[in-house]
PDB file of N, CA and C in Angstrom:
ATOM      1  N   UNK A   1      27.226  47.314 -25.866  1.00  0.00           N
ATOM      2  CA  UNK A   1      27.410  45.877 -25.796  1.00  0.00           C
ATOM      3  C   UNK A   1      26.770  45.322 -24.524  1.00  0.00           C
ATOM      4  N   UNK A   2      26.855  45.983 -23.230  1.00  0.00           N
ATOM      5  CA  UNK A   2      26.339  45.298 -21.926  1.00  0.00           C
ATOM      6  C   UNK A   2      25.150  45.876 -22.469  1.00  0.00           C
ATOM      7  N   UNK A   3      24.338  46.634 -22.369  1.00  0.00           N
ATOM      8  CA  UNK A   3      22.960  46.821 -22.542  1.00  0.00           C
ATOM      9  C   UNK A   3      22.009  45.613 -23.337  1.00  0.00           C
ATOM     10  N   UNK A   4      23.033  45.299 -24.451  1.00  0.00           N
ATOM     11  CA  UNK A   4      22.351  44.101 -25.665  1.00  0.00           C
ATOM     12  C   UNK A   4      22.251  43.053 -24.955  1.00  0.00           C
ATOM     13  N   UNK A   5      23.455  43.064 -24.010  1.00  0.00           N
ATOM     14  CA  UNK A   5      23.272  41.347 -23.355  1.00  0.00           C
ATOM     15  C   UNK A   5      22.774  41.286 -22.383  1.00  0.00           C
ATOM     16  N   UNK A   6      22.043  42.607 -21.396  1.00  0.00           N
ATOM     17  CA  UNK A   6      20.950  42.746 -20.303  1.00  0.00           C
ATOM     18  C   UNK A   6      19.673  42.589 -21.138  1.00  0.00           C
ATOM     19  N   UNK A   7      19.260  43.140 -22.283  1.00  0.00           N
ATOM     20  CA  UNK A   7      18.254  42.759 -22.632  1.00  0.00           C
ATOM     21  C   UNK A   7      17.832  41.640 -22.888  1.00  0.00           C
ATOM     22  N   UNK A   8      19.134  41.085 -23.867  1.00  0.00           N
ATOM     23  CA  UNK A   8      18.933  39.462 -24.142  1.00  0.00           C
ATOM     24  C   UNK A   8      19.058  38.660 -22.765  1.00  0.00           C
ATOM     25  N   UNK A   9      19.564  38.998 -21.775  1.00  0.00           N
ATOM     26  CA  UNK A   9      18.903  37.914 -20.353  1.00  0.00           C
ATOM     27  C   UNK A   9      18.042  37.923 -19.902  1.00  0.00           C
ATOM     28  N   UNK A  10      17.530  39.122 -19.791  1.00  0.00           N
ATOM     29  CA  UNK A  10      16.111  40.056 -19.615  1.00  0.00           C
ATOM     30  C   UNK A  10      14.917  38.871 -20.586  1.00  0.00           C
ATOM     31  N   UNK A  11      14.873  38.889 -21.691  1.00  0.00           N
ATOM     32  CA  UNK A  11      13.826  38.664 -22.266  1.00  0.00           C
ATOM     33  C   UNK A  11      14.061  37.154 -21.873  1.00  0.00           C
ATOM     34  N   UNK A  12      14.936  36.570 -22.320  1.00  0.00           N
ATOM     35  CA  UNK A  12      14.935  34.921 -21.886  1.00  0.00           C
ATOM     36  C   UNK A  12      14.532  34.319 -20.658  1.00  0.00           C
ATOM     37  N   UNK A  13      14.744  35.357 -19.202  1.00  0.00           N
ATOM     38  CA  UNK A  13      14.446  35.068 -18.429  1.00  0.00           C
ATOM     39  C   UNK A  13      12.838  35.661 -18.627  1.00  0.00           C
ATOM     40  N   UNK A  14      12.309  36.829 -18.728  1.00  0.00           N
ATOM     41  CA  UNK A  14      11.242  36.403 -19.245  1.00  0.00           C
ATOM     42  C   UNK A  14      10.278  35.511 -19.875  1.00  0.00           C
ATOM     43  N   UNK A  15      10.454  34.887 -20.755  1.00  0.00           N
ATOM     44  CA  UNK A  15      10.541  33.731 -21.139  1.00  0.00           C
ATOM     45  C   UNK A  15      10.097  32.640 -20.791  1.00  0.00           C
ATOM     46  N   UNK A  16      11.584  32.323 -19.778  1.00  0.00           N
ATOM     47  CA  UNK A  16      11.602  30.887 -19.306  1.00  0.00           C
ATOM     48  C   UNK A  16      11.051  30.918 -18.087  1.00  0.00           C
ATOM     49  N   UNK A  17      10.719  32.034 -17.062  1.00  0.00           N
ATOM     50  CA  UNK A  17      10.225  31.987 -16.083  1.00  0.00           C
ATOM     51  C   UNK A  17       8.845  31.808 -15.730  1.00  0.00           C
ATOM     52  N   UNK A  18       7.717  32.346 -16.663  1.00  0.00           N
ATOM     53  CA  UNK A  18       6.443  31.925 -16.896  1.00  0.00           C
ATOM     54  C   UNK A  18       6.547  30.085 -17.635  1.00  0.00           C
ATOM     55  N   UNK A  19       7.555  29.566 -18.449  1.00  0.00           N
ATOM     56  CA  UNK A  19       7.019  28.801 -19.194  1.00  0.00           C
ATOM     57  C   UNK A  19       7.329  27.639 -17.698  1.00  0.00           C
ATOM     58  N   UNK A  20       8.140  27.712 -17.048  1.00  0.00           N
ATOM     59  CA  UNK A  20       8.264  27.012 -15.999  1.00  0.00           C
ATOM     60  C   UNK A  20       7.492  26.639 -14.814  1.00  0.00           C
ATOM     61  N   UNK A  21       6.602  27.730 -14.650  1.00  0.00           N
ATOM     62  CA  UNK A  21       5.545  27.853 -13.850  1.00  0.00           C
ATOM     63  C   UNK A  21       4.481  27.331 -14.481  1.00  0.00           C
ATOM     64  N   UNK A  22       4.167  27.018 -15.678  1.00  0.00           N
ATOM     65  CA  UNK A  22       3.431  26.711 -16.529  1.00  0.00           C
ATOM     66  C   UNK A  22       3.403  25.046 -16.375  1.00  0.00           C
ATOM     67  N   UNK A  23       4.547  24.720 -16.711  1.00  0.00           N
ATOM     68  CA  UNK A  23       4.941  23.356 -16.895  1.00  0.00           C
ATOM     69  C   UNK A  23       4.267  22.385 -15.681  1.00  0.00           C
ATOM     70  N   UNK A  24       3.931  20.960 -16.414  1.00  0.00           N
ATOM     71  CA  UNK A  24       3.525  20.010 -15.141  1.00  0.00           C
ATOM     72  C   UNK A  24       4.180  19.492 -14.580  1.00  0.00           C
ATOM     73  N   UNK A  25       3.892  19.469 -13.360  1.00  0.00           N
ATOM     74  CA  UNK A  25       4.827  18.743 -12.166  1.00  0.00           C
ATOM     75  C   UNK A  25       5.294  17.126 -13.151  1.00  0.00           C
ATOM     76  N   UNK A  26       5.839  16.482 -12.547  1.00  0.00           N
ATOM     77  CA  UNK A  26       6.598  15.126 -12.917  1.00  0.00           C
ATOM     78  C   UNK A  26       5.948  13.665 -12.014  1.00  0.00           C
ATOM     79  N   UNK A  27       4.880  13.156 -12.838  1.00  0.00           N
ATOM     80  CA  UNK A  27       3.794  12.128 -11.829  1.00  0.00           C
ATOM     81  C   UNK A  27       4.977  11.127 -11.902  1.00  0.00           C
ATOM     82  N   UNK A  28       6.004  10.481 -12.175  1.00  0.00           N
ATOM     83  CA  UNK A  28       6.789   9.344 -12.147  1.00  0.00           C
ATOM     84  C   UNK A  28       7.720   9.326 -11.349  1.00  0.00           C
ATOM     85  N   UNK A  29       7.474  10.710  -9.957  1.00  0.00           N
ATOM     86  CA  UNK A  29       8.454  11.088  -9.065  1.00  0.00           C
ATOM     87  C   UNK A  29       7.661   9.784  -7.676  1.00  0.00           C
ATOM     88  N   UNK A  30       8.549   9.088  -6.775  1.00  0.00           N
ATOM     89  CA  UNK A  30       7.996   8.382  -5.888  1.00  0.00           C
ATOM     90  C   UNK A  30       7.651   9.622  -4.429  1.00  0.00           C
ATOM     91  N   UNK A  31       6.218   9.455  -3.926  1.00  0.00           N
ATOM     92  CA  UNK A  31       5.746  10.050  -3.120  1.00  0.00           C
ATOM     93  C   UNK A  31       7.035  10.053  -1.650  1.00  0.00           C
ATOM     94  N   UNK A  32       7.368  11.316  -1.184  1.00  0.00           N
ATOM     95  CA  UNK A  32       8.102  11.215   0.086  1.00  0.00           C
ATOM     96  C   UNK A  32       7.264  10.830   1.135  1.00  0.00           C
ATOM     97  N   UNK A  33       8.325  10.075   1.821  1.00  0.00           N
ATOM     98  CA  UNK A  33       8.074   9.265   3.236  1.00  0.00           C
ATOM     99  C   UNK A  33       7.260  10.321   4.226  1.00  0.00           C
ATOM    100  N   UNK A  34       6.491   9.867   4.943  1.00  0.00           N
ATOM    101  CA  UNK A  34       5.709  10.747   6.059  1.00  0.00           C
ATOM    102  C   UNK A  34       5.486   9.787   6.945  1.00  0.00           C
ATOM    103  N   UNK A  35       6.129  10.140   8.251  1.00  0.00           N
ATOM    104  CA  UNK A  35       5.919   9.558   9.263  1.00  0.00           C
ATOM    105  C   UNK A  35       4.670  10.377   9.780  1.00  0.00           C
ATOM    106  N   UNK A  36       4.163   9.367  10.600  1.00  0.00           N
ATOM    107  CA  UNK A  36       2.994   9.738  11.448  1.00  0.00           C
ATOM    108  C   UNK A  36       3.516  10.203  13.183  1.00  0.00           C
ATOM    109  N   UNK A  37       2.674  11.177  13.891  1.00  0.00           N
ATOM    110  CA  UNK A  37       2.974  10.995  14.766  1.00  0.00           C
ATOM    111  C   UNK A  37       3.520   9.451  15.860  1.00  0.00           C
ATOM    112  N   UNK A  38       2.794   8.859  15.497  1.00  0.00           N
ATOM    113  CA  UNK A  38       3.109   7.875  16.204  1.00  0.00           C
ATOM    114  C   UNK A  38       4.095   6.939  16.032  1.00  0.00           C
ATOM    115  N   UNK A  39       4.679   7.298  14.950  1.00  0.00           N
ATOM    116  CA  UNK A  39       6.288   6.601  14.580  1.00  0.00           C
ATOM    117  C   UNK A  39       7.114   7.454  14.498  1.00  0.00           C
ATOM    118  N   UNK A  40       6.721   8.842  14.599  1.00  0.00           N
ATOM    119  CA  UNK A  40       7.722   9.724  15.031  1.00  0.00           C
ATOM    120  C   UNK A  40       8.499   9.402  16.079  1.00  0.00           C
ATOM    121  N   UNK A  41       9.919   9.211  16.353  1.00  0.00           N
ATOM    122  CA  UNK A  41      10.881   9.031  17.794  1.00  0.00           C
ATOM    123  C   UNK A  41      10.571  10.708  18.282  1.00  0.00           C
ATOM    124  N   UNK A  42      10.250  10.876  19.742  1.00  0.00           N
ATOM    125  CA  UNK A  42      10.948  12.058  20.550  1.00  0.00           C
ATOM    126  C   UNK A  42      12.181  12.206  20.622  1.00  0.00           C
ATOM    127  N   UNK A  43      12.150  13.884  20.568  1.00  0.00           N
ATOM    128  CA  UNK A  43      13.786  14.493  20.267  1.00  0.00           C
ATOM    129  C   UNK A  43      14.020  14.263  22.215  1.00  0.00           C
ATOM    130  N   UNK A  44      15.048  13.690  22.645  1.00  0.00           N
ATOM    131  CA  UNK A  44      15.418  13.859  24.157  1.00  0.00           C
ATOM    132  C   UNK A  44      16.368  14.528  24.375  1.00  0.00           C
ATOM    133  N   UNK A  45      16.986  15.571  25.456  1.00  0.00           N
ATOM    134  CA  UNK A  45      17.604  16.338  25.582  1.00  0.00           C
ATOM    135  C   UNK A  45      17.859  16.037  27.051  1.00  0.00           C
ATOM    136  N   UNK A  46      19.628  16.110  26.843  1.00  0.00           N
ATOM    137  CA  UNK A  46      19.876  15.662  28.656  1.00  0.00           C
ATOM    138  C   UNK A  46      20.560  17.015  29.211  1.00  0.00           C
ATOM    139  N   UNK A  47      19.553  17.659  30.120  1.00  0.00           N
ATOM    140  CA  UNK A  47      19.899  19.191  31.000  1.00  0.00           C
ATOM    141  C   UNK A  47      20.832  18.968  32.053  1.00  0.00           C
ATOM    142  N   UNK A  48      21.746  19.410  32.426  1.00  0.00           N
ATOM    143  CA  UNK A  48      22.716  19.324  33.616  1.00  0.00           C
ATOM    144  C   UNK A  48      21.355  19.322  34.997  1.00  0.00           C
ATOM    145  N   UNK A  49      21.564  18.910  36.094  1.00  0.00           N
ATOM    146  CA  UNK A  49      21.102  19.194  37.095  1.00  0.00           C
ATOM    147  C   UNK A  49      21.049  20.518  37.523  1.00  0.00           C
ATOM    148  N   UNK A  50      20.252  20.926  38.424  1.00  0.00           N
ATOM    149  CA  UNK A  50      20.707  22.263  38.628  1.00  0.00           C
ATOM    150  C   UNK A  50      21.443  22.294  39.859  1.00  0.00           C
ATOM    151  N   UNK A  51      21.554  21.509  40.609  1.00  0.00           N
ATOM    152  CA  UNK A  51      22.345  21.171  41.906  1.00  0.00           C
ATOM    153  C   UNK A  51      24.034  21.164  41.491  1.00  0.00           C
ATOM    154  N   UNK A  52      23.902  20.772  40.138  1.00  0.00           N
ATOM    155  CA  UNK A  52      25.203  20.152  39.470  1.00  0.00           C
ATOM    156  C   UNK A  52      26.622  21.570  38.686  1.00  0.00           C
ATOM    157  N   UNK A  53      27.718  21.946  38.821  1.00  0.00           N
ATOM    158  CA  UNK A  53      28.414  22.450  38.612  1.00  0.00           C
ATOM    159  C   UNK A  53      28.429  23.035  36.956  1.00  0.00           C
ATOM    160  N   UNK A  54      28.117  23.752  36.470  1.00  0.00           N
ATOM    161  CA  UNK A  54      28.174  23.613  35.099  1.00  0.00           C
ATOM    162  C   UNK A  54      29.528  23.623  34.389  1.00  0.00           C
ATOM    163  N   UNK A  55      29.967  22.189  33.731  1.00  0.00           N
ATOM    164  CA  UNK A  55      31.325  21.907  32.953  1.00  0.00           C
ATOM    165  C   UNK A  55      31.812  23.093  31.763  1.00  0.00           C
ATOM    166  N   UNK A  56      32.644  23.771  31.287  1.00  0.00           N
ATOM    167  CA  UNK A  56      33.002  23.769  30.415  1.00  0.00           C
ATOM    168  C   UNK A  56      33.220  23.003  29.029  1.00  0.00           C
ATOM    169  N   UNK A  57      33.239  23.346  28.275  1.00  0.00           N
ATOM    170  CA  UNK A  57      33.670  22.336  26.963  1.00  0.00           C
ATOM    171  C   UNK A  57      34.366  21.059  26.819  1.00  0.00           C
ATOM    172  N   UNK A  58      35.689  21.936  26.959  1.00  0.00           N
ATOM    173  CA  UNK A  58      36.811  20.649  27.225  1.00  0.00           C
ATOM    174  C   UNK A  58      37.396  19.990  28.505  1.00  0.00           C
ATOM    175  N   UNK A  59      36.583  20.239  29.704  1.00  0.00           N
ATOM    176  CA  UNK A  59      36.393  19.273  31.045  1.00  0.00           C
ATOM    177  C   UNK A  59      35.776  18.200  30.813  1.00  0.00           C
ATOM    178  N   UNK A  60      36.707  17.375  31.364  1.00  0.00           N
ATOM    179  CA  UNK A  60      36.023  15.895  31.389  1.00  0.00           C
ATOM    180  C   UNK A  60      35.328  15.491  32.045  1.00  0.00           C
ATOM    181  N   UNK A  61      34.293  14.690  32.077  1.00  0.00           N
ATOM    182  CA  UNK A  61      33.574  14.115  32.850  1.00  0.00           C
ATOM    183  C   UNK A  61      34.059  12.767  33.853  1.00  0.00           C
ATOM    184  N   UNK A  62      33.564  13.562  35.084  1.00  0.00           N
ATOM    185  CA  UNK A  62      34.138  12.563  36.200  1.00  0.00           C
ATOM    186  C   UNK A  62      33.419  11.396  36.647  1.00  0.00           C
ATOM    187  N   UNK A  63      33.792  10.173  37.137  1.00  0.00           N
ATOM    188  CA  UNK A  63      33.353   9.280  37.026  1.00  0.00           C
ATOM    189  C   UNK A  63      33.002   9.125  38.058  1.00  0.00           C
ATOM    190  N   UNK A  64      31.613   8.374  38.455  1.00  0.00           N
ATOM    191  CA  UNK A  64      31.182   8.552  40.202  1.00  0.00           C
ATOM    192  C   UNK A  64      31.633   7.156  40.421  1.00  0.00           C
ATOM    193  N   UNK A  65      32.729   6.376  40.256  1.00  0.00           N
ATOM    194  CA  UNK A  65      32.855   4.820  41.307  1.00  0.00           C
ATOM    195  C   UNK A  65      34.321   5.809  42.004  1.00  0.00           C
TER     196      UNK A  65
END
């Protein structure tokens, strides 16, 4: 009984896996967005000082007034 139904997934996926690769893409899909460099935003990243104490997680940040 398992053998009959490895074959029968076997061949279907046979099958369907060429006919899929086969198949044409979908032209009525809308083209994705592409930014250009130049409307790309920079990723910014704020580094501790190195003069500066390095905080733990759940330490709060102290206020300089």
């Amino acid at each position: 009984m398992l053998d009959m139904r490895l074959v029968t997934t076997s061949l279907a996926m046979l099958i369907a896996l060429p006919a899929g690769a086969v198949a044409e893409p979908v032209k009525d899909q809308a083209a994705p967005v592409v930014q250009s460099s130049a409307e790309a935003r920079p990723i910014r990243v704020i580094l501790p000082a190195p003069w500066e104490a390095t905080r733990s997680q759940g330490e709060p940040v102290k206020s300089s007034k």
